[in-house]
Protein backbone atom coordinates (compact mmCIF):
# COMPACT_ATOMS: atom_id res chain seq x y z
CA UNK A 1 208.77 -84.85 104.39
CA UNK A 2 207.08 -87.28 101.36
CA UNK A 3 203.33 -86.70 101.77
CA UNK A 4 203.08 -88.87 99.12
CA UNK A 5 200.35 -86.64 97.21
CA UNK A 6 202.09 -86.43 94.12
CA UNK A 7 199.46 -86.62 91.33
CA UNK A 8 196.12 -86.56 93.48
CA UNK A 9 193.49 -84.87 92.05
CA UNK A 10 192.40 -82.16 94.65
CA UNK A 11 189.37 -79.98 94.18
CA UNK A 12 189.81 -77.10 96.83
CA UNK A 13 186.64 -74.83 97.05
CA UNK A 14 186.79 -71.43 97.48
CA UNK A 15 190.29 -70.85 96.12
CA UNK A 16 190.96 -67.57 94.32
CA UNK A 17 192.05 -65.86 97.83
CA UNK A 18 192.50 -66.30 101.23
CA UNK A 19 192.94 -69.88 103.33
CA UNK A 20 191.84 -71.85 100.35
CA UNK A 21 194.64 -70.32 97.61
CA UNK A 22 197.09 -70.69 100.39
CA UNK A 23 196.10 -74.40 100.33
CA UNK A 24 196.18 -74.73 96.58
CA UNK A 25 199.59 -73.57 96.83
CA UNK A 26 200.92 -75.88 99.46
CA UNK A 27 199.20 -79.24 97.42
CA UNK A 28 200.54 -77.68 94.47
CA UNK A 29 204.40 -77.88 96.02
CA UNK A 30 203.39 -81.63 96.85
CA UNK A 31 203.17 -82.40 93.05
CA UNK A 32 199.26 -82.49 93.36
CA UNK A 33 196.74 -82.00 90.21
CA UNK A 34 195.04 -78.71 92.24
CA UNK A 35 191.61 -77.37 91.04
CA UNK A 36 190.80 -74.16 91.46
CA UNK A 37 187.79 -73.01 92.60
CA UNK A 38 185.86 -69.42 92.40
CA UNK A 39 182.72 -68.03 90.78
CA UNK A 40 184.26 -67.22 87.59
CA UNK A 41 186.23 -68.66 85.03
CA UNK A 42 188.65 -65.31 84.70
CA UNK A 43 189.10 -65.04 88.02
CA UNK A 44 189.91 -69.05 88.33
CA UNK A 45 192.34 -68.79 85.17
CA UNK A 46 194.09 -65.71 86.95
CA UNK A 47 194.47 -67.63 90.20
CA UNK A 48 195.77 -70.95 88.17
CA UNK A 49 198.26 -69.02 86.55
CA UNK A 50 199.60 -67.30 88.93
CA UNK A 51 200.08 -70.49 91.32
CA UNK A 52 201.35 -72.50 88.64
CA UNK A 53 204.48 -69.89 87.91
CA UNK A 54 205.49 -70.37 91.40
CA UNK A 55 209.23 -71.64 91.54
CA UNK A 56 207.69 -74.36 94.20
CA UNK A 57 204.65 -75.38 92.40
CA UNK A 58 205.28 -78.92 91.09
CA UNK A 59 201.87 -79.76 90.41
CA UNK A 60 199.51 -78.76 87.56
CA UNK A 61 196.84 -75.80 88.40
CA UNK A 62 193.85 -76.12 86.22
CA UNK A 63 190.10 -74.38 87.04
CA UNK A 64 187.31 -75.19 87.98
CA UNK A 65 184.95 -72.16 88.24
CA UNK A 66 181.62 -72.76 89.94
CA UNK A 67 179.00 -71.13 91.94
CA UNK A 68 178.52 -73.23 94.45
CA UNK A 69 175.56 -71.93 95.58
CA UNK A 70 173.93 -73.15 92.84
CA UNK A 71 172.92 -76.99 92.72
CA UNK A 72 172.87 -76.84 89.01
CA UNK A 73 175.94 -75.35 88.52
CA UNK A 74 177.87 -77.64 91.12
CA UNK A 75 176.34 -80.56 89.36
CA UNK A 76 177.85 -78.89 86.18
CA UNK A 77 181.23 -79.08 88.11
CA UNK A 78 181.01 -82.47 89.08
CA UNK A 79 180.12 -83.76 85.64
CA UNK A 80 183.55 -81.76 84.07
CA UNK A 81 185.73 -83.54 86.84
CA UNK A 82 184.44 -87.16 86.34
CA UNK A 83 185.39 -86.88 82.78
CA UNK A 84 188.57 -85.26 83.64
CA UNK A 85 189.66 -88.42 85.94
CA UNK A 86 187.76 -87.05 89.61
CA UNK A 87 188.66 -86.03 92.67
CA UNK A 88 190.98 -87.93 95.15
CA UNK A 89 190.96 -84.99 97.60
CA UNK A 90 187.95 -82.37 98.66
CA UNK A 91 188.33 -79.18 100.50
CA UNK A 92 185.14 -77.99 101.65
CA UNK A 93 186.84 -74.27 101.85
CA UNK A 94 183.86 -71.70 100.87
CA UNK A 95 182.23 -69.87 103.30
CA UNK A 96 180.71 -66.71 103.82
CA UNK A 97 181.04 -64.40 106.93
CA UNK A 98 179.84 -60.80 108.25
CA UNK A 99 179.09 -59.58 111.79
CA UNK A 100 175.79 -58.70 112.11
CA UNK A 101 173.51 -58.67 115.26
CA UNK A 102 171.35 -61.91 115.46
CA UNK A 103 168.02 -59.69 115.74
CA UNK A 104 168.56 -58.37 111.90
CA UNK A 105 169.23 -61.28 110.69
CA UNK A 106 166.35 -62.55 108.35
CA UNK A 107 165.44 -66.06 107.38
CA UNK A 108 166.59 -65.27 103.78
CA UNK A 109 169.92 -64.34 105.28
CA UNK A 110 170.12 -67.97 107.48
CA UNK A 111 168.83 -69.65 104.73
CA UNK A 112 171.48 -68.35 102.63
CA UNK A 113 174.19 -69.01 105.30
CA UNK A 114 173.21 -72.81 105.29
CA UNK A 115 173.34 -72.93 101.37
CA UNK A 116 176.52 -71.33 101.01
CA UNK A 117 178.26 -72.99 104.45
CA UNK A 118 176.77 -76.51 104.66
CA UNK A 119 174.77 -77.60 101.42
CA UNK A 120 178.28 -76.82 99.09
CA UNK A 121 180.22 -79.23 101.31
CA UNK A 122 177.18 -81.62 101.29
CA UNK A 123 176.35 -81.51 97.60
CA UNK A 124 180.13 -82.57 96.74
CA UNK A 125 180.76 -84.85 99.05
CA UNK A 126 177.33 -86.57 98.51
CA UNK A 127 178.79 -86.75 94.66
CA UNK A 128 182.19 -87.59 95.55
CA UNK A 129 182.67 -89.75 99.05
CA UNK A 130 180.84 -92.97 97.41
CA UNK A 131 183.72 -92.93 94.36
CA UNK A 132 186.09 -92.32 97.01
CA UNK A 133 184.97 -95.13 99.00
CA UNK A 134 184.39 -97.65 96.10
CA UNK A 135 188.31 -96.66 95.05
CA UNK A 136 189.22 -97.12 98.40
CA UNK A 137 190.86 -93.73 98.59
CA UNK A 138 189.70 -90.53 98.95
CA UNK A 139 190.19 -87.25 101.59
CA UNK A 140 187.55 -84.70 102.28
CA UNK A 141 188.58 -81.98 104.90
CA UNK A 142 185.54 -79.55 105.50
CA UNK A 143 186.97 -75.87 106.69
CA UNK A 144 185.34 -74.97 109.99
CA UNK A 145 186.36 -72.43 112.57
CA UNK A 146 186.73 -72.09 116.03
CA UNK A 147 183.82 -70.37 116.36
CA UNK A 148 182.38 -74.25 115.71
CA UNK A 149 182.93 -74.67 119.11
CA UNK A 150 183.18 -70.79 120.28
CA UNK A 151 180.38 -69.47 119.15
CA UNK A 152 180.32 -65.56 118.77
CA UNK A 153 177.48 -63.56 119.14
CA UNK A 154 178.34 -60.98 116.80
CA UNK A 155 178.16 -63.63 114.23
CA UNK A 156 175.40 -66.38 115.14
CA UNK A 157 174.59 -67.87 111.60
CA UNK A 158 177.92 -67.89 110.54
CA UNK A 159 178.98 -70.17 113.97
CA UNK A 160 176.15 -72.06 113.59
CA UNK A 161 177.34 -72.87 110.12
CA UNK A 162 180.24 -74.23 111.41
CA UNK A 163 179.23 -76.20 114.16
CA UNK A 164 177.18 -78.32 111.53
CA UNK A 165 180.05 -78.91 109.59
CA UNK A 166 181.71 -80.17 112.50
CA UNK A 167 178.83 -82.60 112.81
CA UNK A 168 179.05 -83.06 109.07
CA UNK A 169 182.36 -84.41 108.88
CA UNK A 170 182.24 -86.81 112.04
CA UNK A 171 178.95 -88.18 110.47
CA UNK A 172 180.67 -88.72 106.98
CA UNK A 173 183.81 -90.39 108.59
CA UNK A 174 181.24 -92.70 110.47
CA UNK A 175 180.60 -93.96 106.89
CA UNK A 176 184.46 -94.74 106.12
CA UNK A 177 185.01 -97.41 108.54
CA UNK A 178 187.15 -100.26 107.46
CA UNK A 179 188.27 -97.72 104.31
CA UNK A 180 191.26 -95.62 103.51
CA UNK A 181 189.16 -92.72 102.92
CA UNK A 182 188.79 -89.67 106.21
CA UNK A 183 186.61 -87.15 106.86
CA UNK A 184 188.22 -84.74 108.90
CA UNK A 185 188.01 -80.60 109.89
CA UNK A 186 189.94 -78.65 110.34
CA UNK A 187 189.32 -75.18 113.01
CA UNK A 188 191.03 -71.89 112.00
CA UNK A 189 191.16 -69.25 114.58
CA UNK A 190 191.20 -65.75 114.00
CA UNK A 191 193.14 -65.78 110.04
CA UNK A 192 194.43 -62.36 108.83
CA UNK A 193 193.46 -62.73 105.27
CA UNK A 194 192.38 -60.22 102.15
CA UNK A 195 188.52 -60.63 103.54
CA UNK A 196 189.89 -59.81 107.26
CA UNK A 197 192.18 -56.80 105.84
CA UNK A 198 189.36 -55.31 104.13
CA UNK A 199 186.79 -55.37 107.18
CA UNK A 200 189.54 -53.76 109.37
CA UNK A 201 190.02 -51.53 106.61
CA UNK A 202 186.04 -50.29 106.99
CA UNK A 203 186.57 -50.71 110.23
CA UNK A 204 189.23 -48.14 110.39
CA UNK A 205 187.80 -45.46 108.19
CA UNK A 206 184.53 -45.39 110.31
CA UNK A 207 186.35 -45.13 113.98
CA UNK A 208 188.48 -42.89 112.42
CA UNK A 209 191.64 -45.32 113.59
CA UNK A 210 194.38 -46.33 111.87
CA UNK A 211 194.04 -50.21 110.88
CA UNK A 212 197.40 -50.79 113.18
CA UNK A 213 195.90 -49.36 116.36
CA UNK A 214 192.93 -51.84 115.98
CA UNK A 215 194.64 -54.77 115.49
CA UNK A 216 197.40 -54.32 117.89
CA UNK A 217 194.89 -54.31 120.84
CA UNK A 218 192.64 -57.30 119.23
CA UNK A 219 193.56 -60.19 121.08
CA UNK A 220 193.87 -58.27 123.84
CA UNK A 221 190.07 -56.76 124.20
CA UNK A 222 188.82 -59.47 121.96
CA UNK A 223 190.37 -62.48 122.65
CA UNK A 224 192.45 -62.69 125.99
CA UNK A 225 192.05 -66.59 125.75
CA UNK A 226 194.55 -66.81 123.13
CA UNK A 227 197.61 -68.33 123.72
CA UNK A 228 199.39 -66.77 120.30
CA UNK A 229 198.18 -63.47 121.20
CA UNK A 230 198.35 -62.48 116.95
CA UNK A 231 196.31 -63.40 114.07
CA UNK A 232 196.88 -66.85 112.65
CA UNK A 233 198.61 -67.42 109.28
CA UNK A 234 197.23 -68.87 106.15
CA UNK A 235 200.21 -71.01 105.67
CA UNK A 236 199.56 -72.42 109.30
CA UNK A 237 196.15 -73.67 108.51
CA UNK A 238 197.45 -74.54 104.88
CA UNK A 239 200.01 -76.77 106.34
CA UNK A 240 197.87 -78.33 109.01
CA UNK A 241 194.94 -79.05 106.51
CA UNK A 242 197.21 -80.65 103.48
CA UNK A 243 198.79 -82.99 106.76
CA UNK A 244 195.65 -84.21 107.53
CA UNK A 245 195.01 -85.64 104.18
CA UNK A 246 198.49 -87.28 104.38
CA UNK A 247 197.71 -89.52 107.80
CA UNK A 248 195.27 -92.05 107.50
CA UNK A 249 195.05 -92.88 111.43
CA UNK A 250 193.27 -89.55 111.20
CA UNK A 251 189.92 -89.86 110.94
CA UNK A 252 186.33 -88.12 112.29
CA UNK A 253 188.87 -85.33 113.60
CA UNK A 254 188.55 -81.70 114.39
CA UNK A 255 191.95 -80.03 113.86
CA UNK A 256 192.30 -77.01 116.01
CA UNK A 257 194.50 -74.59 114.16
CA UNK A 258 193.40 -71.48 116.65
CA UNK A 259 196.19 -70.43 118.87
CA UNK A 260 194.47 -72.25 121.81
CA UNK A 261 191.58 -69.70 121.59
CA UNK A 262 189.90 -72.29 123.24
CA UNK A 263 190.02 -73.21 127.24
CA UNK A 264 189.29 -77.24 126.65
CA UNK A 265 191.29 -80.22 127.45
């Protein structure tokens, strides 16, 4: 299938590892001009080359290293893309997580939480969704979670991050109307990825388990909801988040990509 993204500029946040590489790679296979995204520029110029030898990569890789975190160092960022041609297509992919219980959790820790979750998604697309709109093309997908709508109590900042990017990206699509630019989400489940590897890692070392034994009873103890019963992949959420930037009619959407974690019509 033609998702006619050949040549869009994509910026995808977040990219050296995990969901957002995974998503470099698949816009990369579409012919796409991909940014790469990380803290530093090694680490970006690693991750670049490496997608860009990929027999299937038919776009060009180039970096884009940023702390996001920072507003002076994302407003560095946006300054080196305008010059360079800016950004048809935003992935608000960054995010921070950790299980901690809500009664430890200080207000330098939420406050951090909303810088690193929310304000990097709203500093970019405050930058880059009025070019979009005066081009009359543009795609921002903002990477939320099921715990948007399932919150978990072993993580309360982190789901409260991504319930406001839920509300983020149906307010910003409210703004589109009449435009071919979307705002969209899209809501991994449970994603076995190098960050999810390593906790069950710790995990394993301090129960004295083997990592195999803990994740074969997951769903089971943890989440009996789920209808896929396994962790989800990171091409699944690649491929659904590169089609929703390839169908206009979809717009102000939340994209479940969670294995039907969660018991709503």
């Amino acid at each position: 299938m033609d998702l006619q993204l050949q040549g869009k500029r994509v910026l995808v946040t977040g990219s050296t590892s995990g969901i957002g590489k995974k998503i470099a790679e698949k816009y990369l296979a579409e012919g796409a001009v991909v940014y790469i995204n990380g803290r530093t520029e090694a680490r970006c110029a690693e991750v670049a080359a490496e997608l860009a030898s990929l027999t299937h990569a038919e776009g060009r890789a180039l970096c884009a290293a940023a702390d996001l975190s920072d507003a002076a160092s994302t407003d560095a960022l946006l300054a080196k893309l305008e010059t360079e041609g800016g950004i048809d297509i935003l992935i608000n992919n960054t995010g921070i997580f950790e299980v901690k219980a809500f009664a430890e959790i200080s207000d330098d820790e939420w406050m951090h939480y909303f810088n690193v979750n929310i304000l990097s998604a709203v500093r970019l697309a405050r930058a880059l969704l009025p070019k979009m709109l005066e081009r009359d093309y543009g795609r921002i997908v903002n990477v939320s979670s099921e715990c948007a709508i399932k919150p978990l109590g072993q993580m309360v900042h982190y789901s409260v991050t991504k319930t406001a990017l839920l509300s983020l990206s149906r307010a910003l699509a409210e703004l589109t109307k009449g435009k071919n630019v979307t705002v969209n989400s899209v809501l991994p489940g449970p994603t076995w990825t190098e960050g999810v590897e390593n906790y069950f890692d710790t995990l394993a070392t301090e129960e004295g388990k083997s990592v195999d034994e803990l994740t074969g009873n997951y769903f089971a103890d943890h989440e009996p909801t789920s209808l896929l019963q396994r962790f989800v992949d990171v091409n699944e959420v690649a491929d659904a988040t590169v089609y929703l930037t390839s169908n206009r009619a979809m717009n102000g959407q939340g994209l479940r990509v969670e294995g039907g974690i969660i018991r709503a019509l």
